[in-house]
Protein backbone atom coordinates (compact mmCIF):
# COMPACT_ATOMS: atom_id res chain seq x y z
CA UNK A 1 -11.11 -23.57 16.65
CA UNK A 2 -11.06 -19.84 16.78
CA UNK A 3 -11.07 -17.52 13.80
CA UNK A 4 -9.17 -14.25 12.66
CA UNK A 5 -10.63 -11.68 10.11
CA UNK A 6 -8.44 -8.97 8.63
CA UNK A 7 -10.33 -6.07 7.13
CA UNK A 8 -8.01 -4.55 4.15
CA UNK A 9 -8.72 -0.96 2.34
CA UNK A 10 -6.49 -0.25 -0.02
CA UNK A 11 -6.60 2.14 -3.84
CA UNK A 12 -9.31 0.35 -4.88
CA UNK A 13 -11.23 -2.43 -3.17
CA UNK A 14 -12.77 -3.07 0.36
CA UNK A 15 -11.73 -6.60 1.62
CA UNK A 16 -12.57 -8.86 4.91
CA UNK A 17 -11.41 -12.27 4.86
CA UNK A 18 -11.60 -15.21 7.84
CA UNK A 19 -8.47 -16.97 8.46
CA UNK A 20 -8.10 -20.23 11.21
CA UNK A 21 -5.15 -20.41 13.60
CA UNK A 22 -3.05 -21.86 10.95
CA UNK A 23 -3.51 -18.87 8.42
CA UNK A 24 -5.78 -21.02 5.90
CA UNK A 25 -7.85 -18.42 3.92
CA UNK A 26 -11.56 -19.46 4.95
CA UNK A 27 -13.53 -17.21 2.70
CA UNK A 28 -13.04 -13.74 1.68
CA UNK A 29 -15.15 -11.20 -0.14
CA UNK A 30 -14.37 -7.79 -1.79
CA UNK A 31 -16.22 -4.80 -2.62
CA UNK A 32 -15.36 -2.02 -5.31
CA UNK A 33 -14.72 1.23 -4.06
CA UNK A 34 -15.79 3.86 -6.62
CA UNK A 35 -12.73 6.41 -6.68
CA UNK A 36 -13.63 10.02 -7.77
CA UNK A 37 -10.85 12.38 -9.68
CA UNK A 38 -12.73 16.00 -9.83
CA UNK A 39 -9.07 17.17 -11.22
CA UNK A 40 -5.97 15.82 -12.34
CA UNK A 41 -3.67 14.37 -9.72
CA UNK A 42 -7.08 14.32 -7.27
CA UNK A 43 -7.83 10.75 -5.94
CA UNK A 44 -10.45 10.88 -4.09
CA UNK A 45 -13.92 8.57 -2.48
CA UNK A 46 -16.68 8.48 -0.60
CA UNK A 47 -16.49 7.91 3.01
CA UNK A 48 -19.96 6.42 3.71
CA UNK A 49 -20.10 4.33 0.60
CA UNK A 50 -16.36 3.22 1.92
CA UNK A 51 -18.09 2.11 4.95
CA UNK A 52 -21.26 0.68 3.17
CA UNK A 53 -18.47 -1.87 0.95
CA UNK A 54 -16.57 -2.45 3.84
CA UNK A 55 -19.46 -4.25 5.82
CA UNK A 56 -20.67 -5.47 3.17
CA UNK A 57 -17.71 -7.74 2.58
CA UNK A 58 -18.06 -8.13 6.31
CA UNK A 59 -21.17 -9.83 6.06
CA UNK A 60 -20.34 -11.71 2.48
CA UNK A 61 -17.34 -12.97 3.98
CA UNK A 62 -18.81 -14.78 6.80
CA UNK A 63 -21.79 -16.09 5.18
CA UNK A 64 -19.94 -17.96 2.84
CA UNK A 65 -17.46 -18.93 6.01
CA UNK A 66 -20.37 -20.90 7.87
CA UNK A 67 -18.30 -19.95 10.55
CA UNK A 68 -20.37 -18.53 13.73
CA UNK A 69 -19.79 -14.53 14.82
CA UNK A 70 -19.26 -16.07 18.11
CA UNK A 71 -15.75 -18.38 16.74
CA UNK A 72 -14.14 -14.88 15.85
CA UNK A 73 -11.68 -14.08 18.33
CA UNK A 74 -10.36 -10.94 16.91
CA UNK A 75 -10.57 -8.48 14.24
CA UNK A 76 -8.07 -5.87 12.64
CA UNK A 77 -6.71 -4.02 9.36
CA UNK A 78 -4.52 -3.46 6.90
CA UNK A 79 -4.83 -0.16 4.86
CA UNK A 80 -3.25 2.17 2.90
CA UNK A 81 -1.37 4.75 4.14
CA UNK A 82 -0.81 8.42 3.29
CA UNK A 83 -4.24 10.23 2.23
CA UNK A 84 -6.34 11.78 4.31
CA UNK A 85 -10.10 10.90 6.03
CA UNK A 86 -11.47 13.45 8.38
CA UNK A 87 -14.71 13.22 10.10
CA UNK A 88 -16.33 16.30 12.19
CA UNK A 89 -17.17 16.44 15.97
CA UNK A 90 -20.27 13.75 15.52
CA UNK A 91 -18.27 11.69 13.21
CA UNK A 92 -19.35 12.41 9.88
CA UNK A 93 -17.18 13.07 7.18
CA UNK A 94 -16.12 16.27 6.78
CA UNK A 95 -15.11 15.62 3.25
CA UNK A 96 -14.41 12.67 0.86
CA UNK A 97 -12.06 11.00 1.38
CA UNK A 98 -8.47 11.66 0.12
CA UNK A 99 -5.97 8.40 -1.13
CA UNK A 100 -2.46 7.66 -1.08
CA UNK A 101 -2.41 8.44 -5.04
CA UNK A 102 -3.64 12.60 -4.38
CA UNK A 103 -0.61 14.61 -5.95
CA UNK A 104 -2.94 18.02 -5.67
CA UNK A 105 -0.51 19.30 -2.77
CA UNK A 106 3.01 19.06 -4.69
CA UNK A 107 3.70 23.00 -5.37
CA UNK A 108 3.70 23.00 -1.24
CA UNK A 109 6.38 20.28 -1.61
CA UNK A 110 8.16 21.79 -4.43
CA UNK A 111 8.08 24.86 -1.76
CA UNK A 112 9.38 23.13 1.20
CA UNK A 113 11.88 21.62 -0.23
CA UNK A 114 13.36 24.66 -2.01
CA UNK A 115 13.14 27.10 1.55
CA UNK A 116 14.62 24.15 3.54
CA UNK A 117 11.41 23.13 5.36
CA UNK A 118 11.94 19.46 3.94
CA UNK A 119 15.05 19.36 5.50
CA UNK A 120 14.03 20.31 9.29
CA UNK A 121 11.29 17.96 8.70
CA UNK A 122 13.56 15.16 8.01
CA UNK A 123 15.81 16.16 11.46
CA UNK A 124 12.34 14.88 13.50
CA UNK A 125 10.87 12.14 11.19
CA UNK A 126 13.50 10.52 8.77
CA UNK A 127 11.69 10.82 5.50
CA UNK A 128 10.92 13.23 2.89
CA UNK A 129 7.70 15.67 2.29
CA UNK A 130 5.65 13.80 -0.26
CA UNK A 131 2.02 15.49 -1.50
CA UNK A 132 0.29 12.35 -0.48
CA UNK A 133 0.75 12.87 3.00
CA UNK A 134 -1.89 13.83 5.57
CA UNK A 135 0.76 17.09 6.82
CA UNK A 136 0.77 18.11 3.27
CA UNK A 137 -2.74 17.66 2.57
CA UNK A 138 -4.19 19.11 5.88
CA UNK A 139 -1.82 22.32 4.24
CA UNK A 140 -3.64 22.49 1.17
CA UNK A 141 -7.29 22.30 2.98
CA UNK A 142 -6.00 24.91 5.17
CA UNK A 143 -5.35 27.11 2.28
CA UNK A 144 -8.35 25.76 -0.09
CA UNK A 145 -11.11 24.57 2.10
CA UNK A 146 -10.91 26.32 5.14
CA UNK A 147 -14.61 25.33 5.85
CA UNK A 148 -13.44 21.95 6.09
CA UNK A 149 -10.62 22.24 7.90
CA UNK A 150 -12.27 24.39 10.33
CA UNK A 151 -15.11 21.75 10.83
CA UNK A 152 -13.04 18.52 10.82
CA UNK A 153 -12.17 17.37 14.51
CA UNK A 154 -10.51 13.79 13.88
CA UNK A 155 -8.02 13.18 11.46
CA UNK A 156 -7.65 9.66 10.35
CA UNK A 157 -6.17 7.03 7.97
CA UNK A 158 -8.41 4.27 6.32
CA UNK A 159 -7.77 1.80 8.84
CA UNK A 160 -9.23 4.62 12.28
CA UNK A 161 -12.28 5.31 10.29
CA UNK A 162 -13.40 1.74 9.28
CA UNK A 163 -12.44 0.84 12.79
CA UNK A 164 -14.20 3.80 14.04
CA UNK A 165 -17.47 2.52 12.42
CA UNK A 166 -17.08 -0.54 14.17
CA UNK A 167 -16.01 0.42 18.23
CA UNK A 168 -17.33 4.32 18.07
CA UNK A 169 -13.85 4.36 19.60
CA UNK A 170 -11.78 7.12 17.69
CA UNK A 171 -7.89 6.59 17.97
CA UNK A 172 -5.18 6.86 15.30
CA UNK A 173 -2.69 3.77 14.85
CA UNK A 174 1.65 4.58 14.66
CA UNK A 175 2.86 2.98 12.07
CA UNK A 176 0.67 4.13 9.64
CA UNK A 177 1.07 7.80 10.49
CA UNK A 178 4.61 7.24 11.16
CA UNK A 179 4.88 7.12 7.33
CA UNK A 180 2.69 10.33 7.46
CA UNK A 181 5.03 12.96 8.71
CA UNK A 182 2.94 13.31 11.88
CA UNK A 183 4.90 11.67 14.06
CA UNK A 184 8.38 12.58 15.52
CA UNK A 185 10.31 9.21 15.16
CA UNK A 186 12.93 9.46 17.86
CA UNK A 187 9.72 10.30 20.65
CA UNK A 188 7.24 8.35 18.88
CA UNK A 189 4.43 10.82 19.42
CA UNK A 190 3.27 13.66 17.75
CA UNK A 191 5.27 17.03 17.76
CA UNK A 192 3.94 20.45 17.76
CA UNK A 193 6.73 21.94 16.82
CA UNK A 194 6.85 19.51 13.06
CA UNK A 195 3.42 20.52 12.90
CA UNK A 196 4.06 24.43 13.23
CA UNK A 197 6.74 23.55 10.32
CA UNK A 198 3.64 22.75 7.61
CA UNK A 199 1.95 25.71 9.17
CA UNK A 200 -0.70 23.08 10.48
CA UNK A 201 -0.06 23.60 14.23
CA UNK A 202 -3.71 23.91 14.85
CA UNK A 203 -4.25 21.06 14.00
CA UNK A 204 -2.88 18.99 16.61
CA UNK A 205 -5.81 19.33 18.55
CA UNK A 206 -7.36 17.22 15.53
CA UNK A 207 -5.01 14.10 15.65
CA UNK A 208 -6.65 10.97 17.65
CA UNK A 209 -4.38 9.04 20.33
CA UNK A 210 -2.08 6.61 19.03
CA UNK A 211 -1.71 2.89 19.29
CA UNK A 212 -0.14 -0.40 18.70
CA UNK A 213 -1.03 -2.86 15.60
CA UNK A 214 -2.20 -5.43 18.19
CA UNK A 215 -3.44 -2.74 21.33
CA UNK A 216 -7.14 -3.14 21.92
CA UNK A 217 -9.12 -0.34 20.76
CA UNK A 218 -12.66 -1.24 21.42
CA UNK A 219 -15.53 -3.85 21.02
CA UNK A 220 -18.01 -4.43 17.57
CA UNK A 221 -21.22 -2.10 18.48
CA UNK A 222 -24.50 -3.23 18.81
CA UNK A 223 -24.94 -0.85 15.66
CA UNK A 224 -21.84 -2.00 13.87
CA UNK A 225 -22.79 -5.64 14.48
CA UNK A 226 -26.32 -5.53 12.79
CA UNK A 227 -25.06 -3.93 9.88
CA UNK A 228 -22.14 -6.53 9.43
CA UNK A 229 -23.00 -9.62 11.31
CA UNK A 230 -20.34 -9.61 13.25
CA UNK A 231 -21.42 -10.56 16.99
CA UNK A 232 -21.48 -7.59 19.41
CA UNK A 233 -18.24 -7.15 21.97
CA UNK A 234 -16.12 -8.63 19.30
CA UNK A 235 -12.73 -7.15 20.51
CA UNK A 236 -10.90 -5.00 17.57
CA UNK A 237 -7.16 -3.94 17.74
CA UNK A 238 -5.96 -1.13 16.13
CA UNK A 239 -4.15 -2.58 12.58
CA UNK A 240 -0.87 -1.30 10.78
CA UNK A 241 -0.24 0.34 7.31
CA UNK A 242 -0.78 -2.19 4.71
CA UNK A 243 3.21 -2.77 4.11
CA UNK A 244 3.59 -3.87 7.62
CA UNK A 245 0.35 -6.11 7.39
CA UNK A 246 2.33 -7.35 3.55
CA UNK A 247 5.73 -7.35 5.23
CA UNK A 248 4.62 -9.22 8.44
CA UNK A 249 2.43 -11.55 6.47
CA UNK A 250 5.77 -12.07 4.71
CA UNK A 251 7.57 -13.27 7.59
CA UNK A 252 9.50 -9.91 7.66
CA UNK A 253 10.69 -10.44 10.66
CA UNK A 254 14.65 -10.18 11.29
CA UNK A 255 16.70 -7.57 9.62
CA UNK A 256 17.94 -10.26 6.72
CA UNK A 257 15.02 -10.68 5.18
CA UNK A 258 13.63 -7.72 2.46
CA UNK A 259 10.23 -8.03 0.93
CA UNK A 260 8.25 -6.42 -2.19
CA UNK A 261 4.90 -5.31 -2.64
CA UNK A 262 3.70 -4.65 -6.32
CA UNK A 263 0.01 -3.42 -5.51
CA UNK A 264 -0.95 0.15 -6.45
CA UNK A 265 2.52 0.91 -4.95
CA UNK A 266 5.65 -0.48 -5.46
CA UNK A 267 6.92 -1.54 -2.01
CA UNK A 268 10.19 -2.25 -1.36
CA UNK A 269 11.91 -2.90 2.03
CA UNK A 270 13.38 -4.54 5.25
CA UNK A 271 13.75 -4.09 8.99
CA UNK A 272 16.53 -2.65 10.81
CA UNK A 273 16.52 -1.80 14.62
CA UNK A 274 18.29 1.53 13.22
CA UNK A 275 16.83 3.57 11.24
CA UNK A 276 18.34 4.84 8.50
CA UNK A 277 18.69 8.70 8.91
CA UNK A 278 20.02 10.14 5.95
CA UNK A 279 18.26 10.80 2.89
CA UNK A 280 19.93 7.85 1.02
CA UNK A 281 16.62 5.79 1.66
CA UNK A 282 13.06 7.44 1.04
CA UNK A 283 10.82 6.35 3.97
CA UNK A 284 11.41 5.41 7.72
CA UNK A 285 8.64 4.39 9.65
CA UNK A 286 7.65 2.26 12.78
CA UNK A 287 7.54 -1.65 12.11
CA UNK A 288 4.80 -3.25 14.00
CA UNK A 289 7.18 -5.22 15.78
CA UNK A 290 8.07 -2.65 17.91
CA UNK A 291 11.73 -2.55 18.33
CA UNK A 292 12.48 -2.50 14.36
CA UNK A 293 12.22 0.22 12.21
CA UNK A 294 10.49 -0.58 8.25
CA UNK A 295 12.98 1.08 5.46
CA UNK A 296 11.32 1.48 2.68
CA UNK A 297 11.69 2.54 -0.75
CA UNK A 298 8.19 3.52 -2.87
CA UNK A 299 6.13 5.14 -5.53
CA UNK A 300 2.74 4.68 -7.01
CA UNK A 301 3.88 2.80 -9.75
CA UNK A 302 3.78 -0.75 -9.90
CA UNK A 303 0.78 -3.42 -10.57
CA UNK A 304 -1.69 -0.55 -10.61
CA UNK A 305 -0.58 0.04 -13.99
CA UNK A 306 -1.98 -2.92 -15.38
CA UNK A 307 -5.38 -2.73 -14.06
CA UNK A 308 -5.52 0.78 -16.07
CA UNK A 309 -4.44 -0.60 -19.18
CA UNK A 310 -7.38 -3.16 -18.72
CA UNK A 311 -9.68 -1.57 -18.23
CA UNK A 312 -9.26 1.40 -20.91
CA UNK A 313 -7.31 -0.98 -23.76
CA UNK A 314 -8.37 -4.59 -23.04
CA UNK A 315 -12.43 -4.27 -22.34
CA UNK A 316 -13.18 -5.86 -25.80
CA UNK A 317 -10.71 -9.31 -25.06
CA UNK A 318 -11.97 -8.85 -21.61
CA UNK A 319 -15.54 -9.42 -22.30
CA UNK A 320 -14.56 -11.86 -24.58
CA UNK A 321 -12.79 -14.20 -22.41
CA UNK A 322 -14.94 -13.68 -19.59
CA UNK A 323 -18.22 -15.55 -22.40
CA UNK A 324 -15.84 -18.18 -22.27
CA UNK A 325 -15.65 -18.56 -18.68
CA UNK A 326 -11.43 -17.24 -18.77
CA UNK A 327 -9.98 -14.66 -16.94
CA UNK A 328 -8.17 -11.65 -19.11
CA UNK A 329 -4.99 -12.03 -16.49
CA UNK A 330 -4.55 -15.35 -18.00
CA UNK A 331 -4.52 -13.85 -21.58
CA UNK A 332 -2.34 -11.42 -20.59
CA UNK A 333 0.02 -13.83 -18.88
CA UNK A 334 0.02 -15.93 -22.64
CA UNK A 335 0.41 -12.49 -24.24
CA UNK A 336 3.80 -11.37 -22.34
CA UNK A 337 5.34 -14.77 -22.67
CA UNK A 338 4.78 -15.10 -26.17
CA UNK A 339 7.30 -11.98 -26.74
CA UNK A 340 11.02 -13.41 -26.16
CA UNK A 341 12.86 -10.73 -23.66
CA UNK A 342 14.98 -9.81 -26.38
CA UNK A 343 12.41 -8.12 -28.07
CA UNK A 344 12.80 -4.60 -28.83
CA UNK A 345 9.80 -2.92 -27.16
CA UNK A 346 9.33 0.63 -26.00
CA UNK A 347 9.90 1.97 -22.27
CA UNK A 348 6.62 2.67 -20.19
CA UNK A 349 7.25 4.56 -17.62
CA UNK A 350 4.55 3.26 -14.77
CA UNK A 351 3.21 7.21 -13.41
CA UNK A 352 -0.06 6.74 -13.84
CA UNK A 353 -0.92 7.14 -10.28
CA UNK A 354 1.91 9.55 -9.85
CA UNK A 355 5.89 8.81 -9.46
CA UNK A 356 9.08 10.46 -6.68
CA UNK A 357 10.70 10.48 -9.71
CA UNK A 358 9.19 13.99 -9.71
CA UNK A 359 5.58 14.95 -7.95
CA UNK A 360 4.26 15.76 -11.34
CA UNK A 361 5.65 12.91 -13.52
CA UNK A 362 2.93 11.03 -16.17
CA UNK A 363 2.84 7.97 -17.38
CA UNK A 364 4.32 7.78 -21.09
CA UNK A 365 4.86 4.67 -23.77
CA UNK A 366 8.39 5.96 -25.32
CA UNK A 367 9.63 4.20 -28.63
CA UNK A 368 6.55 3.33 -30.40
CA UNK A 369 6.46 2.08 -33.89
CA UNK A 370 3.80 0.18 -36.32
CA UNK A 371 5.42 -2.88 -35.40
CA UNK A 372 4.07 -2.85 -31.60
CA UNK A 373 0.79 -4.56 -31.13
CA UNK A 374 -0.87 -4.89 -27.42
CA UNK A 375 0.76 -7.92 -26.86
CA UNK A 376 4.52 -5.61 -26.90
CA UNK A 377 2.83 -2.96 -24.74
CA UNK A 378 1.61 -5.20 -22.37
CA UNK A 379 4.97 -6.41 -21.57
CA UNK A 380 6.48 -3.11 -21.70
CA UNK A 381 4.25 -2.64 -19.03
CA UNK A 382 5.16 -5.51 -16.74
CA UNK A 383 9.02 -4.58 -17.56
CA UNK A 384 8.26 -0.88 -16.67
CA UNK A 385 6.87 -2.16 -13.08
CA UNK A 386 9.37 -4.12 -12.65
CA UNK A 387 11.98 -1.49 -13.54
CA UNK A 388 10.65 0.98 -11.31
CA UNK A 389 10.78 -1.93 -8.19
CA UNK A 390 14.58 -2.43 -9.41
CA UNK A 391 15.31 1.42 -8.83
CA UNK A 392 14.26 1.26 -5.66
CA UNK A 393 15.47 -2.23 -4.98
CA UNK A 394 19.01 -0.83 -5.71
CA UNK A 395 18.94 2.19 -3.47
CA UNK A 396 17.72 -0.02 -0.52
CA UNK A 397 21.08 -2.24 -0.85
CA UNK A 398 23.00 0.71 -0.86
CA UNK A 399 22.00 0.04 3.10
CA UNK A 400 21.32 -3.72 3.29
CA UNK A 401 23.54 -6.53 1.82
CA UNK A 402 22.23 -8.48 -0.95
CA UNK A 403 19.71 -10.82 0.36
CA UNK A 404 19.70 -14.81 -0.45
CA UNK A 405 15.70 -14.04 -1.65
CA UNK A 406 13.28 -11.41 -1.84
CA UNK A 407 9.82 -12.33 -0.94
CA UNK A 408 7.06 -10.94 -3.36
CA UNK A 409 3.35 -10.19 -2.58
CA UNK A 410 1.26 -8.37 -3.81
CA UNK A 411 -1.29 -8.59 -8.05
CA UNK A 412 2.05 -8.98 -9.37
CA UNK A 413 2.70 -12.18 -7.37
CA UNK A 414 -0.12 -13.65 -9.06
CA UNK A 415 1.66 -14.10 -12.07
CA UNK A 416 4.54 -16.54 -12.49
CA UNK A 417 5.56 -14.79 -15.52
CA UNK A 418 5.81 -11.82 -14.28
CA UNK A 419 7.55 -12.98 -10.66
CA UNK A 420 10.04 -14.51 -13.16
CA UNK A 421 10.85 -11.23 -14.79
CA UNK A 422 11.11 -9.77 -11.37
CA UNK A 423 13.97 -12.81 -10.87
CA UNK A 424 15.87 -11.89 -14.42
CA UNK A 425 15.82 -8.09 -13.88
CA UNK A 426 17.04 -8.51 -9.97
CA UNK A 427 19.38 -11.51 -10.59
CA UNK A 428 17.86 -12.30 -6.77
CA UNK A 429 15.36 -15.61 -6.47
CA UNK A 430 11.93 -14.20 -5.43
CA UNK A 431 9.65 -16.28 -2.86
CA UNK A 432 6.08 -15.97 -3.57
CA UNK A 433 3.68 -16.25 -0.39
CA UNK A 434 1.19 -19.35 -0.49
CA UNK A 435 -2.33 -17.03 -0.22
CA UNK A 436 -3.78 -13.97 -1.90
CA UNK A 437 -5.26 -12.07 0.41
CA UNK A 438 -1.85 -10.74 2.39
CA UNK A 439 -2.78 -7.54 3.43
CA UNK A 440 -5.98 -9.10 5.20
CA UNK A 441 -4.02 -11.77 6.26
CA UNK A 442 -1.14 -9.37 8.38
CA UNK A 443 -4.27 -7.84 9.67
CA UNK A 444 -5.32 -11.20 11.10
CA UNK A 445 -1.78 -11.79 12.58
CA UNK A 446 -2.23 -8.52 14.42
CA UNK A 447 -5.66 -9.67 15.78
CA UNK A 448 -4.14 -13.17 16.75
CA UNK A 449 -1.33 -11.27 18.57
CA UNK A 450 -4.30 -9.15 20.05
CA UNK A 451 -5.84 -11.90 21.21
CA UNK A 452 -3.51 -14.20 23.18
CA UNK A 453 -3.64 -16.45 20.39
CA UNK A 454 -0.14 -16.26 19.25
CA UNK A 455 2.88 -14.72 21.58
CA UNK A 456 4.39 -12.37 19.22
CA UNK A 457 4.56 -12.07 15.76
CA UNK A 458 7.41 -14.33 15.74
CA UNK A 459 5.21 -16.81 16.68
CA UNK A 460 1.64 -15.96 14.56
CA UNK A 461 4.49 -15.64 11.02
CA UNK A 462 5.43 -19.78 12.63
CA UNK A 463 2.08 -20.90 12.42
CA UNK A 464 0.53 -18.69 9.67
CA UNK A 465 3.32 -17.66 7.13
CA UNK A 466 4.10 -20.44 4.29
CA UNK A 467 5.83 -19.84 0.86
CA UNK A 468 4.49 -21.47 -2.17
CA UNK A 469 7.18 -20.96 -4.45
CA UNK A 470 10.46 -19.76 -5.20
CA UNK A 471 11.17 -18.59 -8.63
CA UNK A 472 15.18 -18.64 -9.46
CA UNK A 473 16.75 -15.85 -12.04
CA UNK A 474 18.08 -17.16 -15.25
CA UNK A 475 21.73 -15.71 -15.23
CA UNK A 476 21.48 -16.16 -19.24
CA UNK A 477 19.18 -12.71 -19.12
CA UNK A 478 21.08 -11.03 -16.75
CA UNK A 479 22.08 -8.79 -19.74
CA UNK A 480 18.97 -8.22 -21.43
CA UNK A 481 17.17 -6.96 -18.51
CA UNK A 482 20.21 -4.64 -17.55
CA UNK A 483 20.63 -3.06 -20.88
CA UNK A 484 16.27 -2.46 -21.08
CA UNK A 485 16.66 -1.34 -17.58
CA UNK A 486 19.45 1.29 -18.61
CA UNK A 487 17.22 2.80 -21.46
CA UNK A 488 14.44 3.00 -18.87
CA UNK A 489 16.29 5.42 -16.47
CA UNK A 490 17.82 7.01 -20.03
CA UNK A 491 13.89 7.68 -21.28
CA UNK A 492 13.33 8.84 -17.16
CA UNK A 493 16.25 11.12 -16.69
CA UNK A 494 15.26 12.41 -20.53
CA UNK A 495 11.42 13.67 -19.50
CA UNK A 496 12.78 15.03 -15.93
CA UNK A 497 12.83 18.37 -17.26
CA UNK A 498 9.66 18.06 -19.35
CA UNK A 499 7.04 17.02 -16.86
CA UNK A 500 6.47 21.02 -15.82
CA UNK A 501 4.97 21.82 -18.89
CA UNK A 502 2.96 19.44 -19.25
């Protein structure tokens, strides 16, 4: 029996977890990544303590596997995309590292868009300017830390620096910076002349070759494979953004199908082998099977949320379940069901981590009274995530027909009552995934591909992609949900003109 291990990185943990040929789970370990925010709308971390939690799940994961270095066949990565990680000539980091949820760049978004930059852009690369992107970040250091930009020789996502760490090979991967703006979509490289439209043209001297999800890029060091375990010459292939490594580990795989991801992001979207080239859909960018393009509709808005209002308004029931041996998502699970869906509660809007409502939109709870206890915001919550999944759930049928289910991965997926108000609200059933570790688990599929294990990914999603459930709308709520759903873009549309003075 040979092994798989997918090595995710996404807002906020560092995960590696072993899958067999059949995509069982084997073992899997996490490690907290400590995210820094100097300033509003700055997300940013560490790059060597990124590396140091990233082998040290590694190493966790196959100690509690029993399984021998030498059984692992392949390894690869899921990670987010957007941000920024740039190392110097040696391959240190220049910097820390920047994440998907940075909105510090948005005035040169704001600009672009107003002067009709945005628009050119979209001509070469089907999507829109957003001030999480590497383009509109490498602007901003241009402008603000010259030092660093000056020093900083290869520019990389998540996945090319972990992987970096591991071969001492340095390449970037396509579909993640496909979903960048770095890459012209019709050639499929990178363009000089989109660059010279951020004003970043130097900097294409900085950007690392590209390659496949499953291309080889290298072999586990003899360095790499002290510090993880891992046994040396272990082959690596490059990975995929994490909603590819989701969507394949989905079975995304034919242009029927569409998918959701409620992580840190909301993810919403389906294949096509056309794009879609007008600005009635947010995002194109390259699927990892290679002849489809991934449509996609998202914000930073969904199941991150939740984890906030844990861990700044739940700590005291959190403690307390956990002397009890409980978990606090259980509470929380008992807490949302025990308000009926009739239940007047006020709209959260879920910005926390930022919104394309507008670059600058917050999070707000609107309609508060003394009535509302925790257990009212807490569902406002879930209803807000879900409401802000249905937004761009609608704009992606304005291009798709109505599917016969939407598959749902993702923190979200973890909780049947909340996949069942993702059923009411869409009036669509929702298949949930059988495992929890998806993002690690497309990964693996890309290293199985990789490795001669599995065909294509037609083949890997036959023999490693199961469904555990399917949850069916009640048609009784159809109503409810579309009325709450209404006041949510109401309370949205409302603040739209609010959010600059704030």
């Amino acid at each position: 029996m040979k092994y798989l291990m997918g090595i995710d990185n996404g807002g906020t943990y560092a995960k590696a977890a072993l899958f067999d040929e059949k995509g069982r789970q084997i073992s899997v370990s996490s490690r907290l990544v400590s995210n820094v925010h100097p300033k509003p709308g700055y997300s940013e971390r560490d790059m060597e303590e990124l590396w140091v939690s990233n082998r040290e799940a590694i190493r966790e994961t196959l100690e509690k596997s029993g399984v021998l270095p030498s059984q692992i066949a392949g390894i690869s990565f899921s990670g987010h995309g957007k941000g920024l990680y740039l190392a110097d000539s040696s391959g240190r980091p220049a910097r820390n590292g920047i994440l998907s949820t940075d909105s510090r760049a948005w005035e040169y978004v704001e600009k672009w868009n107003e002067d009709g930059t945005a628009q050119r852009v979209r001509e070469k690369t089907w999507q829109p300017v957003l001030p999480c992107q590497p383009v509109s970040l490498l602007r901003w250091l241009k402008d603000n830390e010259p030092d660093v930009y000056e020093k900083s020789s290869m520019v990389f996502s998540v996945n090319d620096y972990i992987r970096y760490r591991l071969t001492g090979e340095a390449n970037g991967e396509i579909t993640t910076f496909s979903g960048g703006n770095l890459i012209n979509m019709a050639t499929r490289e990178y363009d000089r002349e989109l660059l010279a439209l951020f004003g970043i043209e130097d900097a294409f001297g900085k950007l690392m070759p590209l390659k496949a999800p499953a291309e080889l890029c290298g072999f586990v060091t003899k360095r790499a494979a002290e510090e993880t375990g891992l046994m040396e010459g272990t082959p690596v292939s490059a990975g995929m953004f994490d909603i590819d490594a989701c969507g394949i580990a989905s079975g995304l795989s034919d242009e029927e199908k569409m998918c959701m991801i409620a992580g840190t992001w909301s993810i919403n979207e389906f294949i096509s082998n056309t794009p879609v080239s007008d600005s009635a859909t947010s995002m194109n960018s390259i699927f990892c099977i290679p002849e489809y393009y991934l449509i996609e509709e998202s914000s930073p808005t969904s199941a991150g949320n939740l984890e906030w209002f844990i861990e700044n308004l739940l700590q005291a029931e959190k403690e307390e379940v956990k002397q009890k041996n409980g978990s606090v998502y259980d509470l929380i699970n008992e807490w949302v069901e025990s308000v009926p869906p009739e239940e007047p509660l006020p709209v959260f809007l879920p910005f926390l981590n930022g919104s394309d409502e507008s670059p600058i939109a917050k999070g707000t709870f609107v309609g508060l009274t003394s009535y509302h206890t925790k257990k009212h915001l807490i569902r406002a919550v879930f209803e807000g995530v879900v409401f802000s999944h249905l937004t761009h759930v609608k704009r992606l049928l304005k291009n798709h027909a109505v599917p016969k289910s939407i598959r749902l991965t993702g923190g979200a997926a973890n909780s049947r009552v909340w996949t069942q108000m993702f059923a009411d609200a869409l009036q669509i059933p929702v298949d949930v995934i059988d495992g929890k570790e998806i993002g690690a688990q497309g990964a693996a599929i890309a290293a199985g591909v990789a490795a001669g294990i599995y065909n294509d990914y037609s083949d890997a999603i036959q023999s490693m992609v199961h469904i555990c459930y399917t949850i069916l709308p009640q048609k009784e709520l159809r109503e409810v949900y579309e009325k709450k759903y209404q006041n949510y873009r109401r309370v949205n549309d409302a603040l739209s003109g609010v959010w600059q003075h704030l």
